[in-house]
PDB file of N, CA and C in Angstrom:
ATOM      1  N   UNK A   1       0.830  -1.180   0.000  1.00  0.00           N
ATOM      2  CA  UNK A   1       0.000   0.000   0.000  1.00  0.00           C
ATOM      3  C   UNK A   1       0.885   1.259   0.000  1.00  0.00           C
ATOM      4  N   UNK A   2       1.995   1.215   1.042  1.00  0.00           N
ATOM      5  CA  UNK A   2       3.014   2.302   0.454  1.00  0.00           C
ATOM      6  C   UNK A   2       3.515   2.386  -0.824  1.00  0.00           C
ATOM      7  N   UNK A   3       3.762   1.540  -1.533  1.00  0.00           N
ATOM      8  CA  UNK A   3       4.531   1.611  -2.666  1.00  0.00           C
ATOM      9  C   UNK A   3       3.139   2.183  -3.661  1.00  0.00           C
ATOM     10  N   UNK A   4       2.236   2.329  -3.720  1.00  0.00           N
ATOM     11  CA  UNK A   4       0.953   2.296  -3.800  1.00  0.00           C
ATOM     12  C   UNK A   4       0.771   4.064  -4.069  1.00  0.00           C
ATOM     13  N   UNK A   5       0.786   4.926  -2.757  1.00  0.00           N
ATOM     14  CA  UNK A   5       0.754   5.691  -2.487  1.00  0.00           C
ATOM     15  C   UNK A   5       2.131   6.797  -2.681  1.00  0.00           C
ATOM     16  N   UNK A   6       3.046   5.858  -3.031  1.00  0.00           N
ATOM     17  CA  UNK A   6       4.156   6.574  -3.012  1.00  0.00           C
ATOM     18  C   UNK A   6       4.288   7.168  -4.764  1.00  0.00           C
ATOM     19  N   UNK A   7       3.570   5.899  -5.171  1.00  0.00           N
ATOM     20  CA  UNK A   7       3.296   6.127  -7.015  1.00  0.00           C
ATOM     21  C   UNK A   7       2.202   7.271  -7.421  1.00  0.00           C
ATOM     22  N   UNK A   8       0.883   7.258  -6.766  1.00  0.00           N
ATOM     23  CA  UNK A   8       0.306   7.752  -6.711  1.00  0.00           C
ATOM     24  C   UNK A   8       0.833   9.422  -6.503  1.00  0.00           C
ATOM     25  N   UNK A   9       1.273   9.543  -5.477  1.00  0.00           N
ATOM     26  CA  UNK A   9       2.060  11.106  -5.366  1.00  0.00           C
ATOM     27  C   UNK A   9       2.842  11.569  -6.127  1.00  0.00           C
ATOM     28  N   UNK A  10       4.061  10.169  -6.698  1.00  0.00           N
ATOM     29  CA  UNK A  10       4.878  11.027  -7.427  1.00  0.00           C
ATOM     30  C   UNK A  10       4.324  11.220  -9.128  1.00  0.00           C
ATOM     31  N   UNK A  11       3.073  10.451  -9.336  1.00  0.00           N
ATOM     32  CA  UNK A  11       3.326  10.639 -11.137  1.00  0.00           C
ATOM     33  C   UNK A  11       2.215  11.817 -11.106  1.00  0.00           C
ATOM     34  N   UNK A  12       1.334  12.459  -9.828  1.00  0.00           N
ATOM     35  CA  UNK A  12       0.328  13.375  -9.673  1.00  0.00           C
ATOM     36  C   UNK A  12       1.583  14.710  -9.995  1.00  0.00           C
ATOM     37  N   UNK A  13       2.394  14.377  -9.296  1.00  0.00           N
ATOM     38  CA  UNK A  13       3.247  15.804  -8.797  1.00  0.00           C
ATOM     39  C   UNK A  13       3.977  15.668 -10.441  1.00  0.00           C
ATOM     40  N   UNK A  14       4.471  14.851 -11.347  1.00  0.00           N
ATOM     41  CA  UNK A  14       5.102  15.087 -12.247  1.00  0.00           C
ATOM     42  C   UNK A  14       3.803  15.315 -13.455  1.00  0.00           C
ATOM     43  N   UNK A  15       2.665  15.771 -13.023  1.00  0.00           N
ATOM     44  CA  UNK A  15       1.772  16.614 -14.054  1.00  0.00           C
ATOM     45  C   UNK A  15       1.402  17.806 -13.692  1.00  0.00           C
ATOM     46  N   UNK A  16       2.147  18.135 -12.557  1.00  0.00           N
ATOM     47  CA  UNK A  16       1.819  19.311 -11.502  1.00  0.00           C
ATOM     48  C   UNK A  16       0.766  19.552 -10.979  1.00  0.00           C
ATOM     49  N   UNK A  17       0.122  18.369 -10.360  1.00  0.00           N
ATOM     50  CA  UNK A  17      -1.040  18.210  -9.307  1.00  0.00           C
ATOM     51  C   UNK A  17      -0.387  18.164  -8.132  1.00  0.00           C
ATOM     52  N   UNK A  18      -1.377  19.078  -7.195  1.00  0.00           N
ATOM     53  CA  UNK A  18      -0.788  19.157  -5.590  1.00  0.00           C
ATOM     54  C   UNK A  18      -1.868  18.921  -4.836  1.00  0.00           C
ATOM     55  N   UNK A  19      -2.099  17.820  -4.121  1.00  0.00           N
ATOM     56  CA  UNK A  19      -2.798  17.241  -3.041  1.00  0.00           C
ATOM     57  C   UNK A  19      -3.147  18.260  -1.878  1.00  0.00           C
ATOM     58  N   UNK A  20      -4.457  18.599  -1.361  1.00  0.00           N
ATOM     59  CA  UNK A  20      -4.502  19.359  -0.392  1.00  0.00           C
ATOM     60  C   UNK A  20      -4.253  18.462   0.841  1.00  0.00           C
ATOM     61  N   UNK A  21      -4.077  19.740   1.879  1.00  0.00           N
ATOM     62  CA  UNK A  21      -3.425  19.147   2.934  1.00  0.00           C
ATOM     63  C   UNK A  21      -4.248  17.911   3.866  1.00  0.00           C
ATOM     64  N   UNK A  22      -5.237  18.118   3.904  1.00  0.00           N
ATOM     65  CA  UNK A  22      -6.104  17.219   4.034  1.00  0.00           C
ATOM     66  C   UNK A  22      -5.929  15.780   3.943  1.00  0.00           C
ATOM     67  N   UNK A  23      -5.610  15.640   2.575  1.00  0.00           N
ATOM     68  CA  UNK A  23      -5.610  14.444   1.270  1.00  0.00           C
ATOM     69  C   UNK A  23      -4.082  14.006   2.115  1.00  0.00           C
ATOM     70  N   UNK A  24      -3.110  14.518   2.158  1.00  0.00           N
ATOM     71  CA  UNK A  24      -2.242  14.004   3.111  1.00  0.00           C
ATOM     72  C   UNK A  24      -2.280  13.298   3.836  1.00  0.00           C
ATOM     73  N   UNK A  25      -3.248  14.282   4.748  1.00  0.00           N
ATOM     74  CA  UNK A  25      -3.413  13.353   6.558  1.00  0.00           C
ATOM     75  C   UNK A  25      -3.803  12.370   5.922  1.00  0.00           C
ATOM     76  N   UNK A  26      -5.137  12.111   5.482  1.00  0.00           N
ATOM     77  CA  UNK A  26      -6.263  11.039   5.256  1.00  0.00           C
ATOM     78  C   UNK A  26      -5.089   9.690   4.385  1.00  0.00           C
ATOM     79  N   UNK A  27      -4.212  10.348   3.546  1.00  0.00           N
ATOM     80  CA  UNK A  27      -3.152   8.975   3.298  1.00  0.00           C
ATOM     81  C   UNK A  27      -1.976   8.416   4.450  1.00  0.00           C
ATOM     82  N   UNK A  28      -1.859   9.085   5.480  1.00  0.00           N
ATOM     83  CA  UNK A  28      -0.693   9.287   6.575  1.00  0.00           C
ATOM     84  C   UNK A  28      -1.241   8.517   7.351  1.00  0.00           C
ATOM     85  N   UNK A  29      -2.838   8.527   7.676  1.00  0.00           N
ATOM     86  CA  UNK A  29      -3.803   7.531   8.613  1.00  0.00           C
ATOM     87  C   UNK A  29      -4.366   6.357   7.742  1.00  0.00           C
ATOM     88  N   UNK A  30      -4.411   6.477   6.647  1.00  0.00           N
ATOM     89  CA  UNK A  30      -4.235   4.893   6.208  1.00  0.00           C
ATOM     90  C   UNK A  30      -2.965   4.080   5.753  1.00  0.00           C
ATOM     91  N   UNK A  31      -1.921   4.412   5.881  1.00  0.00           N
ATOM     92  CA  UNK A  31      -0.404   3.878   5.816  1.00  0.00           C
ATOM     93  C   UNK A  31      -0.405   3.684   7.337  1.00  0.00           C
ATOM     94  N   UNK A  32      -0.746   4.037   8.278  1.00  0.00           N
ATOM     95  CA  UNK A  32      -0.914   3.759   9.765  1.00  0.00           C
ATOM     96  C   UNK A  32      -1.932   2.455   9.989  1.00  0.00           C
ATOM     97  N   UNK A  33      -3.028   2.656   9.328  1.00  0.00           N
ATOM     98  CA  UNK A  33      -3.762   1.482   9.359  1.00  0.00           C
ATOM     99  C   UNK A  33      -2.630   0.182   8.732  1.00  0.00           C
ATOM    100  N   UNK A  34      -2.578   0.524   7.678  1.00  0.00           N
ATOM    101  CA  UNK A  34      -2.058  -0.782   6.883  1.00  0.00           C
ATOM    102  C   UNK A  34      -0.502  -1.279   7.717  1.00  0.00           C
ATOM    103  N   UNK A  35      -0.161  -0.261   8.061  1.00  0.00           N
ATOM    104  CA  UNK A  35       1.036  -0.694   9.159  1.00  0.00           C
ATOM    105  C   UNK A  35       0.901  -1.780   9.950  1.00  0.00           C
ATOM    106  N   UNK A  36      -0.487  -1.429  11.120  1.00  0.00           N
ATOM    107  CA  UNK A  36      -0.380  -1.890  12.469  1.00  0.00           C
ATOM    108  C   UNK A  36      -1.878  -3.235  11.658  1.00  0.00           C
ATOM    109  N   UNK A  37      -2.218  -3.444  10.612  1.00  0.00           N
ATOM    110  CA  UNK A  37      -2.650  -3.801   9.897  1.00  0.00           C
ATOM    111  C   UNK A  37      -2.032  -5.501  10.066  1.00  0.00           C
ATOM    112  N   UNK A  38      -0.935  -5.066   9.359  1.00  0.00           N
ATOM    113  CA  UNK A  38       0.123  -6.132   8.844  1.00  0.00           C
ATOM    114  C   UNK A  38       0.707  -6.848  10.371  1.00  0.00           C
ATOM    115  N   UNK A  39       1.105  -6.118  10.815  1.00  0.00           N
ATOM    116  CA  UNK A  39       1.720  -6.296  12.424  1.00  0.00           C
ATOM    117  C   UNK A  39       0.659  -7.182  13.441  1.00  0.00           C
ATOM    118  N   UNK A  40      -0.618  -7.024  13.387  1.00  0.00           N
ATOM    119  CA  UNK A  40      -1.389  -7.554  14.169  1.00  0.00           C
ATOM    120  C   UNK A  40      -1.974  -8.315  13.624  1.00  0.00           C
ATOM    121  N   UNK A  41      -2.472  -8.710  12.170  1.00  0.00           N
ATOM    122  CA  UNK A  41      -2.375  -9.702  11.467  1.00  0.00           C
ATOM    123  C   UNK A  41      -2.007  -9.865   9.834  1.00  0.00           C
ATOM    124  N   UNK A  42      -0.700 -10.851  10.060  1.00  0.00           N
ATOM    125  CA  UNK A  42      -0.246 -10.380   8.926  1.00  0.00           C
ATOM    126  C   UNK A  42      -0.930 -11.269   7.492  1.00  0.00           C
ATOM    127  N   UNK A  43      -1.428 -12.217   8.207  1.00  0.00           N
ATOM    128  CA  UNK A  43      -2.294 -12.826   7.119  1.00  0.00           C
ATOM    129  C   UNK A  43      -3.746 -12.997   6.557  1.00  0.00           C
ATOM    130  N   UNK A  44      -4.310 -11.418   7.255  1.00  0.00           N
ATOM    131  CA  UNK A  44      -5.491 -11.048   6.635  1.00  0.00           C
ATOM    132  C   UNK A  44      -5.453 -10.394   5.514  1.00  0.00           C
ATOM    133  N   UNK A  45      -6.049 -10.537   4.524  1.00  0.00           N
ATOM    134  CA  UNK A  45      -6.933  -9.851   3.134  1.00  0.00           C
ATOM    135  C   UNK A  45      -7.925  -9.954   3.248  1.00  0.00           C
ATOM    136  N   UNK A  46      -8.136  -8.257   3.763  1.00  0.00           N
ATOM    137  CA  UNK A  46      -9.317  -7.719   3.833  1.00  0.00           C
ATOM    138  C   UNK A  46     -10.223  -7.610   2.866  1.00  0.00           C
ATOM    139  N   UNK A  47      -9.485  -8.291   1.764  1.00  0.00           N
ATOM    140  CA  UNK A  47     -10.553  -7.993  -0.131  1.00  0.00           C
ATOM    141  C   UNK A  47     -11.034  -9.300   0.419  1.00  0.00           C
ATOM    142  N   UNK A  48     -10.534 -10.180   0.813  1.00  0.00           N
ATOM    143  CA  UNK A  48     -11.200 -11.910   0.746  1.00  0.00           C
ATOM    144  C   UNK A  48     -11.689 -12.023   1.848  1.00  0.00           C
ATOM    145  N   UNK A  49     -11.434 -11.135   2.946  1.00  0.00           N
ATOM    146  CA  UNK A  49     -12.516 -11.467   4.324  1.00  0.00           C
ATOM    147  C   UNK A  49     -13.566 -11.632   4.107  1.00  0.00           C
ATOM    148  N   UNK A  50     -14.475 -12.297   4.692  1.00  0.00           N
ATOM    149  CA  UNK A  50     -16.082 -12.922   4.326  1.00  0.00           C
ATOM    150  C   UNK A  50     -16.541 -11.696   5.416  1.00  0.00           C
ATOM    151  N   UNK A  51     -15.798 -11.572   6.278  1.00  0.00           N
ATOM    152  CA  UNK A  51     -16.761 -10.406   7.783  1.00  0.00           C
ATOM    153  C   UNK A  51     -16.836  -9.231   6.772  1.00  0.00           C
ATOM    154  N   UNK A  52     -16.287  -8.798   5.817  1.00  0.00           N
ATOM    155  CA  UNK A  52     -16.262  -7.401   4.995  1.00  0.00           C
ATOM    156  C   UNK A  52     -17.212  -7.515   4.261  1.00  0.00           C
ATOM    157  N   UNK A  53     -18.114  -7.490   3.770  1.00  0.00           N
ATOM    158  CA  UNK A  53     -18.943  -7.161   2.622  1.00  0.00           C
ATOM    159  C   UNK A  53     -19.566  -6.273   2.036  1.00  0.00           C
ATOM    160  N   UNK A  54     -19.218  -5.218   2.401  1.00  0.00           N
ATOM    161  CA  UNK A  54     -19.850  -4.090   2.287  1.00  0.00           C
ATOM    162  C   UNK A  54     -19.517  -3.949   0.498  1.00  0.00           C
ATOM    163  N   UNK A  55     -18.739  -3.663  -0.295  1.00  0.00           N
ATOM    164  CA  UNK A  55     -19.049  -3.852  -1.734  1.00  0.00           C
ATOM    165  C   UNK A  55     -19.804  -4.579  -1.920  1.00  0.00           C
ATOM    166  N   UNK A  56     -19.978  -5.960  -1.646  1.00  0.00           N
ATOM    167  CA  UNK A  56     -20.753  -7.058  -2.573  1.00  0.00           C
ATOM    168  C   UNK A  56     -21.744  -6.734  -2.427  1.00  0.00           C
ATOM    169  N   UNK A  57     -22.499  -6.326  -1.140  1.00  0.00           N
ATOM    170  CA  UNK A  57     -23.757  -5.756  -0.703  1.00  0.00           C
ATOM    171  C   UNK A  57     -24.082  -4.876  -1.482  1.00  0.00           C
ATOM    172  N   UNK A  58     -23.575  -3.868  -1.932  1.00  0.00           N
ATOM    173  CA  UNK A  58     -24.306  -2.576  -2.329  1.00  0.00           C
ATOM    174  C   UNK A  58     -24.413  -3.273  -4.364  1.00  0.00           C
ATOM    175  N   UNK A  59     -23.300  -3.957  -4.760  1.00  0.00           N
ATOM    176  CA  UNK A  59     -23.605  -4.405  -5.797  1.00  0.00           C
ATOM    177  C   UNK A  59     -24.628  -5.078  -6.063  1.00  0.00           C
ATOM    178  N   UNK A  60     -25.074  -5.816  -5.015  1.00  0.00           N
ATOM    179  CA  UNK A  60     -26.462  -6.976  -5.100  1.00  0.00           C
ATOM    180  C   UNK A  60     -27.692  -5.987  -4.755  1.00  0.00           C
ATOM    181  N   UNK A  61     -27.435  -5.436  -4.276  1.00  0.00           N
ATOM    182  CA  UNK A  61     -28.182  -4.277  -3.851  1.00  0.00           C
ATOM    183  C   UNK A  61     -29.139  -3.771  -5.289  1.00  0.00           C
ATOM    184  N   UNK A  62     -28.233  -3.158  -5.631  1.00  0.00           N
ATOM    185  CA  UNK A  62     -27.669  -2.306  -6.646  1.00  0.00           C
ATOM    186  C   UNK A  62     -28.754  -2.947  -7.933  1.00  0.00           C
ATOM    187  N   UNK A  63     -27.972  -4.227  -8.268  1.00  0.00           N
ATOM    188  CA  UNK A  63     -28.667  -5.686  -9.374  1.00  0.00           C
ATOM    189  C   UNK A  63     -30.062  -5.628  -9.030  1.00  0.00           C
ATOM    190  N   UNK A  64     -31.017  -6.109  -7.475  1.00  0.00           N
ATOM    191  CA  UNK A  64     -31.742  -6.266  -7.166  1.00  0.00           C
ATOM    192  C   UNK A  64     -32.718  -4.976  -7.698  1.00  0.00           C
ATOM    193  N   UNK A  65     -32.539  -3.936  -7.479  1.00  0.00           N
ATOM    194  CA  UNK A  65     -33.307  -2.764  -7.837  1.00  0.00           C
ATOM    195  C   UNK A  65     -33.750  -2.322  -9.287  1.00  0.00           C
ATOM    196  N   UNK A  66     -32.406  -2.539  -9.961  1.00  0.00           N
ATOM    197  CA  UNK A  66     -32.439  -2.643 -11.495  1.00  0.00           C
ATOM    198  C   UNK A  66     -32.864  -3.349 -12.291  1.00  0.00           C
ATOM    199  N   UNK A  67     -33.294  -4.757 -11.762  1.00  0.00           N
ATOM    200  CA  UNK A  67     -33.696  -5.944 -12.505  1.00  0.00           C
ATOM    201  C   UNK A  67     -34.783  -6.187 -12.367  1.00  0.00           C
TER     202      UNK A  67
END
């Protein structure tokens, strides 16, 4: 996720986009998440957790209404 974020900043800044300060913090507290993330368990993926569903939900959601 750092390497992630670190790409993200530098190819923004080499079109001369500048992130408000804000947009900072809010990446500074999720590199903190993903830190203590990894550290406390390092063999969760949170994309494949079954307790997460909140995408699949709103997609079925989503299907259900439209169809």
């Amino acid at each position: 996720m750092n390497a992630l974020f670190l790409d993200v900043v530098r190819v923004s800044e080499s079109y001369g986009l500048r992130f408000p300060r804000e947009f900072a913090l809010l990446l500074k507290q999720l590199l903190y998440f993903d830190r203590y993330t990894r550290l406390l368990a390092p063999n969760l993926n949170m994309l494949q957790d079954q307790r997460i569903t909140i995408v699949s939900n709103r997609r079925s959601n989503y299907r259900d209404r439209f169809n």
